[in-house]
Protein backbone atom coordinates (compact mmCIF):
# COMPACT_ATOMS: atom_id res chain seq x y z
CA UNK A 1 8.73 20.12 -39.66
CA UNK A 2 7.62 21.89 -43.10
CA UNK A 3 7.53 19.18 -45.68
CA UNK A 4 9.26 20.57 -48.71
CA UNK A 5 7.32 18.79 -51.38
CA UNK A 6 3.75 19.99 -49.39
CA UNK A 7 4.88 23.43 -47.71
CA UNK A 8 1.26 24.47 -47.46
CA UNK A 9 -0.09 21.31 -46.16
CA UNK A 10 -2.78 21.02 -49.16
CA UNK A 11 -2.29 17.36 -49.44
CA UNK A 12 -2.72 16.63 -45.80
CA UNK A 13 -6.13 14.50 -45.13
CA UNK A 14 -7.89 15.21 -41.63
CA UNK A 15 -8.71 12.43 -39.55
CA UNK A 16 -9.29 12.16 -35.58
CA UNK A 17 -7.61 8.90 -35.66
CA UNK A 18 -3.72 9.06 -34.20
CA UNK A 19 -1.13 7.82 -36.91
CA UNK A 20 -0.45 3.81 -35.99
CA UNK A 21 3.60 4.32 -35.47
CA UNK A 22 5.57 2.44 -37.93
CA UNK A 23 7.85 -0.02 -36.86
CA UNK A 24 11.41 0.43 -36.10
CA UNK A 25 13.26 -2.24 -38.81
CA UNK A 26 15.82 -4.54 -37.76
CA UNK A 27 19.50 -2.91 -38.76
CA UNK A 28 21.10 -5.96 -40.05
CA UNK A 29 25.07 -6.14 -39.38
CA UNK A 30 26.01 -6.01 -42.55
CA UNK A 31 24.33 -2.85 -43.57
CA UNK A 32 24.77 -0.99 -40.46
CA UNK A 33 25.81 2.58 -40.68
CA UNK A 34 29.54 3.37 -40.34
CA UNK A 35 30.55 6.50 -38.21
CA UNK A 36 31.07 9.65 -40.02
CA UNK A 37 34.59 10.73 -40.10
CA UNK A 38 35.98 13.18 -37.88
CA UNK A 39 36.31 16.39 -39.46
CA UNK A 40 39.81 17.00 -38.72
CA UNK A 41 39.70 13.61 -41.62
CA UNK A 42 37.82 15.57 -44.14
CA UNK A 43 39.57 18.83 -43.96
CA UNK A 44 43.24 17.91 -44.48
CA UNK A 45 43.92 18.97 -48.33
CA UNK A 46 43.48 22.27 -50.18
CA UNK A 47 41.20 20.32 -52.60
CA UNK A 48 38.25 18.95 -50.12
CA UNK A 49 38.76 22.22 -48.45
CA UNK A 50 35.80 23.75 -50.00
CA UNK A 51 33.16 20.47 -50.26
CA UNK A 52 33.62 20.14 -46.55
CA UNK A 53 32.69 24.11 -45.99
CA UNK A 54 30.10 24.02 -48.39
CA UNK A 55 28.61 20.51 -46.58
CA UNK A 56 28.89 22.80 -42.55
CA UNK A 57 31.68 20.69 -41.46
CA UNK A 58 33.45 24.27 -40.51
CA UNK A 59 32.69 27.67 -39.76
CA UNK A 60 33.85 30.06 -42.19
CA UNK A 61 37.07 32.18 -40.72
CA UNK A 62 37.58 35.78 -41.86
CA UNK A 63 41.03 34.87 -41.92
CA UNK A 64 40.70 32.39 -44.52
CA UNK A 65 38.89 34.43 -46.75
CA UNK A 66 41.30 35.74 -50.23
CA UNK A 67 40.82 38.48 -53.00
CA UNK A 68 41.23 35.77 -55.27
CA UNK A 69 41.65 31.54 -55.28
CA UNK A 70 40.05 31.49 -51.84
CA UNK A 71 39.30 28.39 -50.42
CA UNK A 72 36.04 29.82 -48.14
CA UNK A 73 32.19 29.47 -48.66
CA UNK A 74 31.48 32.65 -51.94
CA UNK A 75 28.21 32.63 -50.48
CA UNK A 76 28.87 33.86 -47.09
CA UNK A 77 29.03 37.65 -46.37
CA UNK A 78 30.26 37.81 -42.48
CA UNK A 79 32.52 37.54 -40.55
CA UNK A 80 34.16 40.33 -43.32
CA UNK A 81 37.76 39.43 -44.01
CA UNK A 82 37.64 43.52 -45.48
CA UNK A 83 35.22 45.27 -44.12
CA UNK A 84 36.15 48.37 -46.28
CA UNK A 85 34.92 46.82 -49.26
CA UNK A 86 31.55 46.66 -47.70
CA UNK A 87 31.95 50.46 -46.42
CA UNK A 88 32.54 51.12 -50.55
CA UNK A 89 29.21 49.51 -51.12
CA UNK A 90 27.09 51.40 -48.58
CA UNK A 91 28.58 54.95 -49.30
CA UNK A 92 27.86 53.75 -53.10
CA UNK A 93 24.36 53.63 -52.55
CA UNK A 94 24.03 57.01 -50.94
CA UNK A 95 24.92 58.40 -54.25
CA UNK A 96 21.55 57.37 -56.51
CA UNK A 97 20.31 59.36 -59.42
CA UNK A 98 19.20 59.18 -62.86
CA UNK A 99 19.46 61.14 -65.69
CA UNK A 100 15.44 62.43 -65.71
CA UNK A 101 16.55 64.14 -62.58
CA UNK A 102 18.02 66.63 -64.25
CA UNK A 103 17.04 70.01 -66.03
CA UNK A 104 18.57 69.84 -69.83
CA UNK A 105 16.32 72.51 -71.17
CA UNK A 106 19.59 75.07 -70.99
CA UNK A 107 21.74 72.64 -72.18
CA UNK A 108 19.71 72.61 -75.54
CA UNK A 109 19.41 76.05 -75.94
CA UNK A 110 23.19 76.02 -75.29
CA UNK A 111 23.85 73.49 -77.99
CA UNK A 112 21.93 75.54 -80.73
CA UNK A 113 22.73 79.09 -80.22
CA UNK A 114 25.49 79.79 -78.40
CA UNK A 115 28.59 76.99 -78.51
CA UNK A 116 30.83 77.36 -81.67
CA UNK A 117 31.51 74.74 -83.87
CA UNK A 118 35.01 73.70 -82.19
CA UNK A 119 33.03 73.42 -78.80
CA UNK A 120 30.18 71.58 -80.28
CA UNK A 121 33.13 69.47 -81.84
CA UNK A 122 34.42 68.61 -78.51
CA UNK A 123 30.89 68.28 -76.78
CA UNK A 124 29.76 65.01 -79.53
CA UNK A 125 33.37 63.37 -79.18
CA UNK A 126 33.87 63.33 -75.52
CA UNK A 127 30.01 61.21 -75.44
CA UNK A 128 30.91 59.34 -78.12
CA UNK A 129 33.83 58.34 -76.45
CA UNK A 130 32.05 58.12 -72.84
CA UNK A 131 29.25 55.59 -74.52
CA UNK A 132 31.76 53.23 -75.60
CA UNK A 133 33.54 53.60 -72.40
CA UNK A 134 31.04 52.78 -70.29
CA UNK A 135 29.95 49.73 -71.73
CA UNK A 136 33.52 48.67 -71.66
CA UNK A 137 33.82 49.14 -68.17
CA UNK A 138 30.48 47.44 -67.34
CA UNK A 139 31.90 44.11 -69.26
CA UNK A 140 35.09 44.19 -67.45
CA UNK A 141 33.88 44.11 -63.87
CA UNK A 142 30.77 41.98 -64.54
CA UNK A 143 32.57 39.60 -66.62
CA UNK A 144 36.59 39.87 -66.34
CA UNK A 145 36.83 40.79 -62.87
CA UNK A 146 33.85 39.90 -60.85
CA UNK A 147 33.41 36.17 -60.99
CA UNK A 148 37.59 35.57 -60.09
CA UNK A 149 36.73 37.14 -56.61
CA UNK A 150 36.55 34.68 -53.95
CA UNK A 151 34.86 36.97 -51.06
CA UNK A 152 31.49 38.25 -51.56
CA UNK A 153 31.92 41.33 -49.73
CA UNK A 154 34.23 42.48 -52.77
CA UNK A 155 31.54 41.12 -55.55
CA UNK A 156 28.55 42.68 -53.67
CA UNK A 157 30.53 46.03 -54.26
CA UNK A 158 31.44 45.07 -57.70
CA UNK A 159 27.77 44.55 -58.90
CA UNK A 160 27.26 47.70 -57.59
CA UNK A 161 29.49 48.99 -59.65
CA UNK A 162 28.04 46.98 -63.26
CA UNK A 163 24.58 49.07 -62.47
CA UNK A 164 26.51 52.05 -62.10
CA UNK A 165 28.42 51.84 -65.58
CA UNK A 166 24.96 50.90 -67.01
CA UNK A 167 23.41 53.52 -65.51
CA UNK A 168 26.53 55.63 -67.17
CA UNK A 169 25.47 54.61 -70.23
CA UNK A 170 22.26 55.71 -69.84
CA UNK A 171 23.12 59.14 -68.76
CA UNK A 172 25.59 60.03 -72.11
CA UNK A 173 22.47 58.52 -74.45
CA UNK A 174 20.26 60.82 -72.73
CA UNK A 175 22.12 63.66 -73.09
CA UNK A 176 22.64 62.42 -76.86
CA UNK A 177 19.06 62.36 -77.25
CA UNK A 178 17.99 65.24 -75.77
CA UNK A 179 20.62 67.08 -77.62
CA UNK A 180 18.94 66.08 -80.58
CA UNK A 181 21.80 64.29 -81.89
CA UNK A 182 22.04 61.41 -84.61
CA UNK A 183 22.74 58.73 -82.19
CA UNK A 184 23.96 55.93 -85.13
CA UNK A 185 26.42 58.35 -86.17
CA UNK A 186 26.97 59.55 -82.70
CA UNK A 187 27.92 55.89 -81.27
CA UNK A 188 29.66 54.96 -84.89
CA UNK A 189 32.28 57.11 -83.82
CA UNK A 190 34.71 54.81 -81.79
CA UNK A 191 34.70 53.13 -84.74
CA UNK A 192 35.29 54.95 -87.61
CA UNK A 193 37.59 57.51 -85.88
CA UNK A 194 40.99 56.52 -85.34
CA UNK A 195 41.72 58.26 -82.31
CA UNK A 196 38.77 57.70 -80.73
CA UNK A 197 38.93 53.83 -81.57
CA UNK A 198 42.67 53.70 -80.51
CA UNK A 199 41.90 54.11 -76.73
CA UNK A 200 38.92 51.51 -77.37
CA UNK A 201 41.45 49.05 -78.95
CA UNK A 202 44.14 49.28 -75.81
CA UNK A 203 41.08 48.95 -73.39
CA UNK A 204 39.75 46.12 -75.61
CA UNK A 205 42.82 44.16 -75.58
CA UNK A 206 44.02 44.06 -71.86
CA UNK A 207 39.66 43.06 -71.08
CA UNK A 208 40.30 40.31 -73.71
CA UNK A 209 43.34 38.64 -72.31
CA UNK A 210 41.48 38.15 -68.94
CA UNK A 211 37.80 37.15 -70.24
CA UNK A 212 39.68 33.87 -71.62
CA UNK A 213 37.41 30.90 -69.90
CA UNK A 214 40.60 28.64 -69.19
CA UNK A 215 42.10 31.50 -67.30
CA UNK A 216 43.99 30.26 -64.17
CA UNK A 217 45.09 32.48 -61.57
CA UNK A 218 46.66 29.80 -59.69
CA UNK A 219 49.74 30.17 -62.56
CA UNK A 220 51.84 33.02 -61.70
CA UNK A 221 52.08 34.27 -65.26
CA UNK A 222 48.11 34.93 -65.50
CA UNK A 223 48.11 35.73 -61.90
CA UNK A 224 50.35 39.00 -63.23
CA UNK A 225 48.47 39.30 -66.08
CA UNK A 226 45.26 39.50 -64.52
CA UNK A 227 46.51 42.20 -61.88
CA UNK A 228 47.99 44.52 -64.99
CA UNK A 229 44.66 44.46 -66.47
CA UNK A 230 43.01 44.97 -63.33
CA UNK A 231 45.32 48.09 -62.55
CA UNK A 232 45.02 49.63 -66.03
CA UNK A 233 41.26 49.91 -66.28
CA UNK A 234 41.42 51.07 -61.76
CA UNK A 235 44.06 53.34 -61.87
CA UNK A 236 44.30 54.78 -66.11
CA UNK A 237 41.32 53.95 -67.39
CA UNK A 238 38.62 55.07 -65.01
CA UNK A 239 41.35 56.86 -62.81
CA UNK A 240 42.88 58.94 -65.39
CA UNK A 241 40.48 58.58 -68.38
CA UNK A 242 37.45 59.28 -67.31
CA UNK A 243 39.01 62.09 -65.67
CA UNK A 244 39.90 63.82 -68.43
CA UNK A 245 37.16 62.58 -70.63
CA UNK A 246 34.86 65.01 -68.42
CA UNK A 247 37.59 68.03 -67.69
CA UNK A 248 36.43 69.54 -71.24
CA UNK A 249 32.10 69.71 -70.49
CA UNK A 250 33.61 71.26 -67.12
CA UNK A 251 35.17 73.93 -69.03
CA UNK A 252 32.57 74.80 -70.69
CA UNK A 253 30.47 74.75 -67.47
CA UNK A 254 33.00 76.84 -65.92
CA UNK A 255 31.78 79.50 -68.27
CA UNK A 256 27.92 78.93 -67.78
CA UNK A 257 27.11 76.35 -70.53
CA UNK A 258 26.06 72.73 -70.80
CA UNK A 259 25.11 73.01 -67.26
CA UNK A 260 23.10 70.12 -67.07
CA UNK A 261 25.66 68.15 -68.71
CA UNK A 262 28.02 68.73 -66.34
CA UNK A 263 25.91 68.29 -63.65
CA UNK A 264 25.16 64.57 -64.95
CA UNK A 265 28.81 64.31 -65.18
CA UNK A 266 29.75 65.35 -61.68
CA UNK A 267 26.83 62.77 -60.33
CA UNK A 268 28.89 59.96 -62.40
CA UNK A 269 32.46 61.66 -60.90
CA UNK A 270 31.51 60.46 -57.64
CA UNK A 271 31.01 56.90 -58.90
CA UNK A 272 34.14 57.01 -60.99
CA UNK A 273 36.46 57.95 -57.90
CA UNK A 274 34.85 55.50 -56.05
CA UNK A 275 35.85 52.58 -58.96
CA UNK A 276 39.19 53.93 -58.89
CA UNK A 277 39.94 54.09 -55.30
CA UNK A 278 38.39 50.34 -54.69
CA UNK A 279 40.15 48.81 -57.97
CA UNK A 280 43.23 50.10 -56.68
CA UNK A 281 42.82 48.84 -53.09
CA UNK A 282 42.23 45.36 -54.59
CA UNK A 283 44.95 45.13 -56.73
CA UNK A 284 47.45 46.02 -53.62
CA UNK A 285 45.55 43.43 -51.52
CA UNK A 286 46.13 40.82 -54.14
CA UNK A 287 49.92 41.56 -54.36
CA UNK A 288 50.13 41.53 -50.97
CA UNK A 289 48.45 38.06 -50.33
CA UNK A 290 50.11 36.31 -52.89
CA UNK A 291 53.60 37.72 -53.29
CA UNK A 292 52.83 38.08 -56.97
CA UNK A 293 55.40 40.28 -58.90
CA UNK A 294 54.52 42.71 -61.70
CA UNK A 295 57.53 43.55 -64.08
CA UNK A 296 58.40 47.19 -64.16
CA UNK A 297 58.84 47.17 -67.85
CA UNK A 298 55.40 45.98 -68.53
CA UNK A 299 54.14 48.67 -66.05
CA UNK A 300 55.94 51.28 -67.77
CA UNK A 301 54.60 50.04 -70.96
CA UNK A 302 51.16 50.42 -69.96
CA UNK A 303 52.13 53.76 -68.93
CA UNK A 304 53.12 54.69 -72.44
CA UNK A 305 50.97 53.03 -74.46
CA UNK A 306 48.10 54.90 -72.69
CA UNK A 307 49.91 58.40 -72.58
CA UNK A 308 50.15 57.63 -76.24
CA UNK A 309 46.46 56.92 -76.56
CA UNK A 310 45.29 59.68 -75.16
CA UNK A 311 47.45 62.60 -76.54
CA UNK A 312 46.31 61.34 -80.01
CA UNK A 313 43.04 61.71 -78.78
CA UNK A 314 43.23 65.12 -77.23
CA UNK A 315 44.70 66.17 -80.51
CA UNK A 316 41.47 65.30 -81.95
CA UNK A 317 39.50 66.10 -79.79
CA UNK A 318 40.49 69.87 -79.51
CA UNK A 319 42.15 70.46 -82.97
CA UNK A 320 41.69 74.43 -82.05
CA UNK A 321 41.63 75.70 -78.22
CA UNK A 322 38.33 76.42 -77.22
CA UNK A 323 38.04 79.23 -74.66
CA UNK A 324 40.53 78.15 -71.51
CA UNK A 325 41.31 74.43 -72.34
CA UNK A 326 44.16 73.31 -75.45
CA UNK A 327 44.99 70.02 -75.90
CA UNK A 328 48.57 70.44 -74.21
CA UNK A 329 46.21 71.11 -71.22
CA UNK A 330 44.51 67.66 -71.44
CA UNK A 331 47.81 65.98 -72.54
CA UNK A 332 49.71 67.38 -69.58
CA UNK A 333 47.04 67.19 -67.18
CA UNK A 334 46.93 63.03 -67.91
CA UNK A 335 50.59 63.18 -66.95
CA UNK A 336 49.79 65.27 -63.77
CA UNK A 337 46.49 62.54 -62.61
CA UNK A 338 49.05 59.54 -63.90
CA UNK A 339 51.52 60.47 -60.58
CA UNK A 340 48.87 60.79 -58.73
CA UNK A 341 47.22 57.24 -59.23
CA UNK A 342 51.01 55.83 -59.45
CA UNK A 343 51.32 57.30 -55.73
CA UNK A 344 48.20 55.05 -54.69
CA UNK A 345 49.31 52.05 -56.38
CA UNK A 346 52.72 52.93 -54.39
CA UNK A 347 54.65 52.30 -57.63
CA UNK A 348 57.20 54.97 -58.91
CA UNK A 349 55.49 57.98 -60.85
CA UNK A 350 55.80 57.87 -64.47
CA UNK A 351 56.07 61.28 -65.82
CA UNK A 352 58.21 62.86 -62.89
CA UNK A 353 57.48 67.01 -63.19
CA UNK A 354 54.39 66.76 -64.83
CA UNK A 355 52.47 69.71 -63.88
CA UNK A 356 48.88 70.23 -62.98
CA UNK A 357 47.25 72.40 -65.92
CA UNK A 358 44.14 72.67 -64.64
CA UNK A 359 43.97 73.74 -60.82
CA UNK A 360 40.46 74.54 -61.21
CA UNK A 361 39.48 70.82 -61.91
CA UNK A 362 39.45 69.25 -58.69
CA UNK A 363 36.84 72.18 -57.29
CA UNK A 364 34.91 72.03 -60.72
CA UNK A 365 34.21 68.24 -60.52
CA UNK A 366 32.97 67.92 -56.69
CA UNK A 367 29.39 68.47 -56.14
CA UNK A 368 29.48 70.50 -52.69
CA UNK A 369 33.17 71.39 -53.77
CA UNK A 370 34.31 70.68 -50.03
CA UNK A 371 36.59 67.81 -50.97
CA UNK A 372 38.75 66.59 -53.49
CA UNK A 373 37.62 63.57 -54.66
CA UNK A 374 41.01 62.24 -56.05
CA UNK A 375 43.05 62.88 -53.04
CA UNK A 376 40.44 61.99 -50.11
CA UNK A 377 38.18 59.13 -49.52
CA UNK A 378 34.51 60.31 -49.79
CA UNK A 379 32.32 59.55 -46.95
CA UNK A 380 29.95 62.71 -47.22
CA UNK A 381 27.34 61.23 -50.40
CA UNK A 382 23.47 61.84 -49.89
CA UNK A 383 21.42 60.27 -51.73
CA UNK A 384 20.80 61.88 -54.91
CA UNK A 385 17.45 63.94 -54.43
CA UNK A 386 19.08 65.78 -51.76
CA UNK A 387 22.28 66.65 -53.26
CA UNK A 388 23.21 70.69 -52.76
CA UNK A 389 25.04 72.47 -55.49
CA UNK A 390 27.02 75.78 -54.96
């Protein structure tokens, strides 16, 4: 048996001579060792429920297992309560790349001689909003979300996803600096321009009201809460977004500039649909385990607060067309993405009619443009290296 203080053995002395064997003491009566308990005894309230798992007085059951306040050993990956959580986090790693990958040299001739001054106005504002983002999103599911699940097949996934909004990060600041941009002034942005910040500050305040330490998600009240939050950043924030954050450097791809840009962008697509899709899955799974309700009005709130949010932006953001894209496009096309992620969440849509501005989207932002990534699951990634573009 490998002593734990010794594991090597350096402290062992060699002798021929066989160890004298110690004698057995006397067990007295009074001291003598009472039988443990059965462990039908030990496992009989919801509160020793987890000492006696975590001390192997019972297997862990899949069936057990909960998106959140589970009572089951965090620590142990199988048996999978939801396996498709794991099936997120492999396909996830098939899509691996990083921003040296990619050939900006275009993208910089682009910048200096050939986009006008609205266009380069829309190329620094969608980063500067997409840095800011990114790092938003990274806090949420490492700190907000993360730590309240209860089965490690959903966290595994989840710190997955943190590297991925780093790695996010990484990509906009490269394209920033390779640009040649003034990155202070460049990142300063979200705060110093209203429109910009405005999205920050609605993102900022639902990840605030669920970072609280004393958060308890046995109360129904922050059991809602925490469910809204989680919705807005799965289904608006990175579902509709991020969508539209990118649509404008794919317009301008669509006409043979910023090229490497976009390609960067349509690496980080993948990921995004993929944070979506699985934030959106969760959120169902926790309604459906815990009977929680979420009140319509506060749902149609965070419809219109964020509708608001992001036409102000889009006004900003294109203040005159640029070639093919207007900022009814964008406005409308939010509208048109909102149904769709409504649909998902299997909630009622909230702009009924809205029409899709921008058929050309969809095909623009997939890689091998043989699926849409918004209205199919995507189970064809390769790892990045290998990655064909048409």
């Amino acid at each position: 048996m490998m002593n734990w203080d010794d594991p090597l053995g350096m402290g062992k002395k060699e002798t021929d001579a066989k160890p004298e064997p110690k004698p057995v003491p006397e067990v007295k009566p009074e001291r003598a060792v009472k039988p443990p308990q059965a462990a039908t005894e030990l496992n009989v309230t919801p509160e020793n429920a987890i000492s006696n798992a975590m001390s192997g007085l019972e297997p862990v059951r899949a069936e057990d297992k909960r998106v959140v306040n589970g009572m089951t050993d965090i620590n142990q990956l199988a048996p999978f309560k939801y396996p498709w959580a794991w099936k997120f986090f492999l396909n996830a790693n098939k899509n691996h790349w990083t921003p040296l990958d990619i050939n900006m040299t275009q993208d910089v001739h682009d910048y200096n001689k050939t986009l006008t001054e609205d266009e380069k106005h829309v190329y620094q504002n969608v980063l500067s909003y997409l840095t800011t983002s990114d790092i938003l999103a990274m806090r949420n599911i490492g700190l907000a979300v993360m730590e309240k699940m209860s089965a490690p097949e959903l966290q595994i996934y989840q710190a997955r996803q943190v590297y991925e909004e780093a790695l996010h990060t990484w990509t906009y600041q490269h394209c920033i600096e390779t640009i040649g941009l003034d990155q202070g002034e460049i990142y300063n942005r979200y705060r110093v321009v209203p429109e910009i910040n405005q999205k920050i500050q609605v993102a900022n305040r639902r990840l605030n009201s669920v970072l609280r330490p004393d958060i308890d998600l046995n109360d129904k009240d922050e059991l809602e809460n925490f469910v809204l939050a989680y919705m807005f950043f799965a289904a608006i924030f990175e579902g509709c977004w991020f969508y539209n954050g990118f649509s404008p450097i794919f317009a301008l791809q669509r006409r043979g500039l910023m090229k490497g840009t976009a390609e960067q962008l349509q690496y980080i697509m993948r990921d995004e649909v993929m944070h979506c899709s699985f934030g959106i899955r969760v959120c169902k799974q926790i309604i459906e385990e815990t009977g929680v309700s979420i009140d319509p009005k506060k749902v149609r709130h965070m419809w219109d607060e964020s509708e608001a949010a992001e036409a102000g932006y889009a006004k900003f953001l294109l203040r005159r067309p640029i070639l093919g894209y207007s900022a009814e496009d964008h406005s409308e096309q939010f509208r048109y993405i909102a149904n769709r992620r409504a649909r998902q969440l299997g909630i009622d849509e909230p702009f009924p009619g809205a029409q899709c501005t921008l058929p050309w989207l969809d095909e623009q932002s997939n890689l091998r443009k043989e699926k849409n990534f918004f209205e199919t699951r995507v189970t064809e990634y390769q790892t990045g290296g290998a990655l064909s573009w048409d």
